[in-house]
C-alpha atoms as a PDB file:
ATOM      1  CA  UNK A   1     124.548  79.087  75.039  1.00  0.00           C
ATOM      2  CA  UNK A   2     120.909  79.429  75.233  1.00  0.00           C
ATOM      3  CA  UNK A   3     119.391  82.600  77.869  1.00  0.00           C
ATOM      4  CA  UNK A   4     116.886  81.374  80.058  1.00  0.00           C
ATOM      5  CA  UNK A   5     114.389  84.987  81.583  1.00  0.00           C
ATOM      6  CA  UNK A   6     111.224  85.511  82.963  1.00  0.00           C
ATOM      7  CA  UNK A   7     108.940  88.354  83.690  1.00  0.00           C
ATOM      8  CA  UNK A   8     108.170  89.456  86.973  1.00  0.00           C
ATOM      9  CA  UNK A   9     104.415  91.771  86.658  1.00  0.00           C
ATOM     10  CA  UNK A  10     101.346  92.754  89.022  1.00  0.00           C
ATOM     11  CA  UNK A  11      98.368  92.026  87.306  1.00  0.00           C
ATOM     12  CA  UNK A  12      95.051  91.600  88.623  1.00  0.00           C
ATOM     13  CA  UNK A  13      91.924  89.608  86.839  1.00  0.00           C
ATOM     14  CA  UNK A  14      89.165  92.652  86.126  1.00  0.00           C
ATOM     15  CA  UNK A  15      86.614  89.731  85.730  1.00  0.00           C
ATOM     16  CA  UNK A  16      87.531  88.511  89.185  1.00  0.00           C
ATOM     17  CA  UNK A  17      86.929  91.889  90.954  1.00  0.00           C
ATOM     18  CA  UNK A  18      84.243  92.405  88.949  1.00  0.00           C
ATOM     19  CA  UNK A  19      82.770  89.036  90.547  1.00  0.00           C
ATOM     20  CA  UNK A  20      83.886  89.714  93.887  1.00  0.00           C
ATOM     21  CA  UNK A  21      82.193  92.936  94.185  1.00  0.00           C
ATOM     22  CA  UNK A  22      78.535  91.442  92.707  1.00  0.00           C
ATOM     23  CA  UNK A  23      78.869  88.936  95.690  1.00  0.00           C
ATOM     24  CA  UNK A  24      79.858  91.269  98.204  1.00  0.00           C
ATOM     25  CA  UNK A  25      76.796  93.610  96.734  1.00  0.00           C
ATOM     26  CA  UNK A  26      74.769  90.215  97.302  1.00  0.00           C
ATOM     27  CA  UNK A  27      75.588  89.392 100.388  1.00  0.00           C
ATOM     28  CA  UNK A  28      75.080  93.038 101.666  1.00  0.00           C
ATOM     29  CA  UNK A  29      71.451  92.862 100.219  1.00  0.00           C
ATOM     30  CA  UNK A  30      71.219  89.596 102.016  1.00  0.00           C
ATOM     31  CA  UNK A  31      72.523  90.570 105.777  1.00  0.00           C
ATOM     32  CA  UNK A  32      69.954  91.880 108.265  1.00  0.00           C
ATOM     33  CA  UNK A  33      72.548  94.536 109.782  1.00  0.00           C
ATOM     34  CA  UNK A  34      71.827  95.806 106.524  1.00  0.00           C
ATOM     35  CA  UNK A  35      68.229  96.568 105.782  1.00  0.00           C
ATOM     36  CA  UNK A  36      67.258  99.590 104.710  1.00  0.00           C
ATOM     37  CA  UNK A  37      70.458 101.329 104.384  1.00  0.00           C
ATOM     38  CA  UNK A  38      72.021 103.281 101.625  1.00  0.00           C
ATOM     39  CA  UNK A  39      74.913 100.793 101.816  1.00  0.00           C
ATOM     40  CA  UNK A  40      76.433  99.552  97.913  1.00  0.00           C
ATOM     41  CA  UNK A  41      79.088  98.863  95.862  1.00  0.00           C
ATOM     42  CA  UNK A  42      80.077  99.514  92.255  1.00  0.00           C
ATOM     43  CA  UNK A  43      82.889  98.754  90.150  1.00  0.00           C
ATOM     44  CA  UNK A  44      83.998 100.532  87.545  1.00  0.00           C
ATOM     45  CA  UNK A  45      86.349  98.637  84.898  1.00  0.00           C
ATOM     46  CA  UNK A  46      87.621 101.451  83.157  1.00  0.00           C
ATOM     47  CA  UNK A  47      88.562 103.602  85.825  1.00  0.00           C
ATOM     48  CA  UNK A  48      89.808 100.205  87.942  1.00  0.00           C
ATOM     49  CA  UNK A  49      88.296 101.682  90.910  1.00  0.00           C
ATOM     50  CA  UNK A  50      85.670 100.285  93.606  1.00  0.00           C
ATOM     51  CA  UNK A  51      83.006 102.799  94.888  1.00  0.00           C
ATOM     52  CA  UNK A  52      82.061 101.938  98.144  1.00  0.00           C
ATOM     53  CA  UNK A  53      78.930 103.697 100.067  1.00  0.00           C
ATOM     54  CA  UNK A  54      77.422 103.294 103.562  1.00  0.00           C
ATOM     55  CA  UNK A  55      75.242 105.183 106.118  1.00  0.00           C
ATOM     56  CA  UNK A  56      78.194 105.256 108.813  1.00  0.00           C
ATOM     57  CA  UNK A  57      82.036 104.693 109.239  1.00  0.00           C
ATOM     58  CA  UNK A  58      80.796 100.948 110.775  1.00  0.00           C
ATOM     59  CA  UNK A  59      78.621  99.928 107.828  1.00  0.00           C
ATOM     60  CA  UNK A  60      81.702 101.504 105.736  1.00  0.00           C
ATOM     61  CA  UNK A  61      84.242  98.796 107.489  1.00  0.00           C
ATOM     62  CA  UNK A  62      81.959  96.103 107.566  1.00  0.00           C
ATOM     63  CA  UNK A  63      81.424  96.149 103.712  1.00  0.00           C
ATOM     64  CA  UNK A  64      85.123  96.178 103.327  1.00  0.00           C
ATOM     65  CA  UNK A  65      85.862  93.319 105.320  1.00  0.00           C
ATOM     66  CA  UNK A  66      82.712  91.685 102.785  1.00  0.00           C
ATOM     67  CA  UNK A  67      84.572  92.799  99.955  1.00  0.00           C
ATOM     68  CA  UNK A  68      88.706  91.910 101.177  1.00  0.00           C
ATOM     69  CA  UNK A  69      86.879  88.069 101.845  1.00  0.00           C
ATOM     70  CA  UNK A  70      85.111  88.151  98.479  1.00  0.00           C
ATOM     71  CA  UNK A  71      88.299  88.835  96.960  1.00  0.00           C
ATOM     72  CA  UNK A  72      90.684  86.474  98.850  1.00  0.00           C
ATOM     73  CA  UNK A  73      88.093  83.783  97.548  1.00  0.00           C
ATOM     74  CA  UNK A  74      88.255  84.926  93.997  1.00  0.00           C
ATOM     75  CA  UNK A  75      91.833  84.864  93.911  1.00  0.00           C
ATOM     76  CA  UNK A  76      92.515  88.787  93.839  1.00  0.00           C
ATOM     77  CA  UNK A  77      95.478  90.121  96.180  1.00  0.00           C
ATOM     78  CA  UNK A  78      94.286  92.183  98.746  1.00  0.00           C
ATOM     79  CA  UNK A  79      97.817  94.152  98.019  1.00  0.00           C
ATOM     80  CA  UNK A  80      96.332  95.334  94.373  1.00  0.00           C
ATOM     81  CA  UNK A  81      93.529  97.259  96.275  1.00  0.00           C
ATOM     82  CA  UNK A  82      94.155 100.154  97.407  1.00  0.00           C
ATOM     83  CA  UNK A  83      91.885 102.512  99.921  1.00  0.00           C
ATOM     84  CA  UNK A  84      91.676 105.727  99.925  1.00  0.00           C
ATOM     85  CA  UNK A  85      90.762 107.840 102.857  1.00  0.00           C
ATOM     86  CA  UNK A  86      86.910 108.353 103.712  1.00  0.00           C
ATOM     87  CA  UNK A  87      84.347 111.118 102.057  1.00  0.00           C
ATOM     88  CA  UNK A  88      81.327 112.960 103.726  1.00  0.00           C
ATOM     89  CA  UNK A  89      78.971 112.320 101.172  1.00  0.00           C
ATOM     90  CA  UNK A  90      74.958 113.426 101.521  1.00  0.00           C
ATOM     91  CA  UNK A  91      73.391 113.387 104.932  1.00  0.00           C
ATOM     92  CA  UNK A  92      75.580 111.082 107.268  1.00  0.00           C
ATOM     93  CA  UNK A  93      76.681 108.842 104.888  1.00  0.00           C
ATOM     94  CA  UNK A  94      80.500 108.624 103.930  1.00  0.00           C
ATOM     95  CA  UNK A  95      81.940 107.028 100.491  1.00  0.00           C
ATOM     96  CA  UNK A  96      85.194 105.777 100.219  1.00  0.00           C
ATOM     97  CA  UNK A  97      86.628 104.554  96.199  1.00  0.00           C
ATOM     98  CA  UNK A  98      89.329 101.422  96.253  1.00  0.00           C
ATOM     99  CA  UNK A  99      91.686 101.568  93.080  1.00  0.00           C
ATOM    100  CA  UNK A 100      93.268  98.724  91.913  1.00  0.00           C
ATOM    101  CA  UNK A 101      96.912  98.669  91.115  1.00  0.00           C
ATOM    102  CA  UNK A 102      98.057  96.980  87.656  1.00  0.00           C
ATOM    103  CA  UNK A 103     101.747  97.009  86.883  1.00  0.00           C
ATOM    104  CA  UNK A 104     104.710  97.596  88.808  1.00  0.00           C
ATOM    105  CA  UNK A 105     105.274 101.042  89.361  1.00  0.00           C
ATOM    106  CA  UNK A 106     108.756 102.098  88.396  1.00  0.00           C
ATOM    107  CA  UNK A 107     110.002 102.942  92.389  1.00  0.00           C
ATOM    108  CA  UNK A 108     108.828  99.594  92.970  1.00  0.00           C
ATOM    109  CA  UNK A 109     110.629  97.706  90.079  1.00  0.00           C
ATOM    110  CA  UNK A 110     113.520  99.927  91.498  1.00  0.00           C
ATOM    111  CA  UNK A 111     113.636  98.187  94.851  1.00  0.00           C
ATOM    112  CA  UNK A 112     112.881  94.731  93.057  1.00  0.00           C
ATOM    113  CA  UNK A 113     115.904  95.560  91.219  1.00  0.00           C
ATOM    114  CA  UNK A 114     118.022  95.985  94.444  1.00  0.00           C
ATOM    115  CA  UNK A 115     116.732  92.897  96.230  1.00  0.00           C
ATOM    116  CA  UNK A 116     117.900  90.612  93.198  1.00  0.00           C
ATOM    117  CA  UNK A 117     121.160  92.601  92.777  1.00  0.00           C
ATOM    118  CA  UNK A 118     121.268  91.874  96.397  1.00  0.00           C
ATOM    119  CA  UNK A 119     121.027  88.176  96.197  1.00  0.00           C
ATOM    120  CA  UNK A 120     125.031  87.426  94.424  1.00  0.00           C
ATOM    121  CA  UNK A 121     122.963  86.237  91.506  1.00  0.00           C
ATOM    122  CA  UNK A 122     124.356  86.153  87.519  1.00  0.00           C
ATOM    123  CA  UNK A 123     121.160  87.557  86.031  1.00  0.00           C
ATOM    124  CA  UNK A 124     120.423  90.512  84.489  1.00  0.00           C
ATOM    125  CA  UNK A 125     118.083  92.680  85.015  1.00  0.00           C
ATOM    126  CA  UNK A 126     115.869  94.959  83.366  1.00  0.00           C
ATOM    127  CA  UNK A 127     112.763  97.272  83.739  1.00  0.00           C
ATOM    128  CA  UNK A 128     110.265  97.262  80.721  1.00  0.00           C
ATOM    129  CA  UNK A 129     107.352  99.518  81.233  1.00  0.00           C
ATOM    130  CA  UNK A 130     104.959  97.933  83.890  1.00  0.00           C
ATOM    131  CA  UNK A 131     107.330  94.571  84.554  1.00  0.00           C
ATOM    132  CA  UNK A 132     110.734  93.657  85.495  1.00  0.00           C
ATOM    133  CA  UNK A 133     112.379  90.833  83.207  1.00  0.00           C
ATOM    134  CA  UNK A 134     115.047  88.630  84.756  1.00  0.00           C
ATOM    135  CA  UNK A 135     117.291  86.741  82.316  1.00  0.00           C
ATOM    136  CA  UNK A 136     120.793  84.594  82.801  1.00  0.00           C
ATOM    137  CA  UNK A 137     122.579  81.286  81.705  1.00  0.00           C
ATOM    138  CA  UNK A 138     121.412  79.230  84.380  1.00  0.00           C
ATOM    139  CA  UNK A 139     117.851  78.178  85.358  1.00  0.00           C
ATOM    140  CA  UNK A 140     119.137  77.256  88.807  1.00  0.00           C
ATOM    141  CA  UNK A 141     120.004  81.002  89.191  1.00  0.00           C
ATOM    142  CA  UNK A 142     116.611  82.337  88.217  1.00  0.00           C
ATOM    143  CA  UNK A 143     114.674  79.924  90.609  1.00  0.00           C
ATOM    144  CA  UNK A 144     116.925  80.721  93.376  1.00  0.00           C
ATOM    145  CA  UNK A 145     115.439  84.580  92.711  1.00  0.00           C
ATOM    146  CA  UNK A 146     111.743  83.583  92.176  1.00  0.00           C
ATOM    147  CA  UNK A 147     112.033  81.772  95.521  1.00  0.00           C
ATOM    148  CA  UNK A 148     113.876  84.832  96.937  1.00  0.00           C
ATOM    149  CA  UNK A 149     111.188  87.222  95.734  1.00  0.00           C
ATOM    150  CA  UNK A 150     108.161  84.504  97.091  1.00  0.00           C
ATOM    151  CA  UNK A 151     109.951  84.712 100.632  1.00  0.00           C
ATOM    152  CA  UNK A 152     109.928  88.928 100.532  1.00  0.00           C
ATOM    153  CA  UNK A 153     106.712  90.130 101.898  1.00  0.00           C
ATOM    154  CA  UNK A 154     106.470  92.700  99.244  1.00  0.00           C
ATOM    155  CA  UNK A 155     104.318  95.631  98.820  1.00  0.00           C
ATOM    156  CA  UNK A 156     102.866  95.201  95.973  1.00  0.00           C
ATOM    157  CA  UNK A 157     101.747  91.645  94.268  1.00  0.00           C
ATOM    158  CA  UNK A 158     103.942  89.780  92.573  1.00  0.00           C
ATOM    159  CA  UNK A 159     103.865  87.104  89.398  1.00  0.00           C
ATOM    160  CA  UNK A 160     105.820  85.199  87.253  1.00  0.00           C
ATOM    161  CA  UNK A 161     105.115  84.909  83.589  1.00  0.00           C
ATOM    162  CA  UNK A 162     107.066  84.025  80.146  1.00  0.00           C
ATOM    163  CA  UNK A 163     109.256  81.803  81.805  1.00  0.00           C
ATOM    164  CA  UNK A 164     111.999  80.312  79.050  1.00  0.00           C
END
């Protein structure tokens, strides 16, 4: 009897962000509320963080909404980026960094556990590092959790790979 599984991960595209954040840098170059400000962005890959600086706490919220848009477009969940509380920098300005959140982490995959367990399902579960692999007989019983797990608005985002 052959065991159907799949993987459940977080993963974000780093070339996607990347992108977003060169046309949120563009169109903050481009808008007049802008001029002459310190306001800018800057991603760094290895890190997986987002530096974000801006003259004021306004300028500061008005490139994030830029950037959350820029990466709705691209196809990046807002839930991978995560911001951390506002800096004084120099002067008046503030800076705030955004990290970005690859891989489950393991309290997560713990309640992602629970709400599969939770569902009368025969599947098995298991957590493997950064992802949380689902396997069972039937592949009626492992859609019925992928739609389950679509439906939860979960706090972190969610994908479904190596499906067999």
């Amino acid at each position: 009897m052959a065991d159907f599984s799949f993987d459940i991960v977080s993963e974000v595209d780093l070339q996607e962000v990347d992108n977003a954040v060169n046309q949120a840098g563009k169109e903050i170059a481009q808008r007049y509320d802008f001029k002459g400000s310190i306001s800018s962005l800057s991603f760094d890959r290895q890190e997986k963080r987002i530096n974000i600086t801006a003259d004021d706490e306004f300028k500061l919220r008005a490139i994030r909404d830029i950037l959350n848009t820029k990466a709705a477009k691209r196809g990046v969940s807002l839930k991978a980026l995560v911001y951390n509380d506002p800096e004084k920098a120099g002067g008046n300005s503030v800076r705030q960094k955004v990290e970005i959140t690859v891989g489950i982490p393991r309290d997560k995959a713990r309640e992602l556990v629970q709400i599969i367990k939770d569902l009368g399902v025969k599947v098995q579960v298991r957590i493997e590092e950064d992802k949380v692999r689902v396997s069972g007989a039937k592949k009626d019983d492992l859609q019925s959790v992928i739609a389950r797990l679509r439906s939860v608005d979960f706090s972190v985002a969610l994908g479904f790979c190596n499906y067999r």
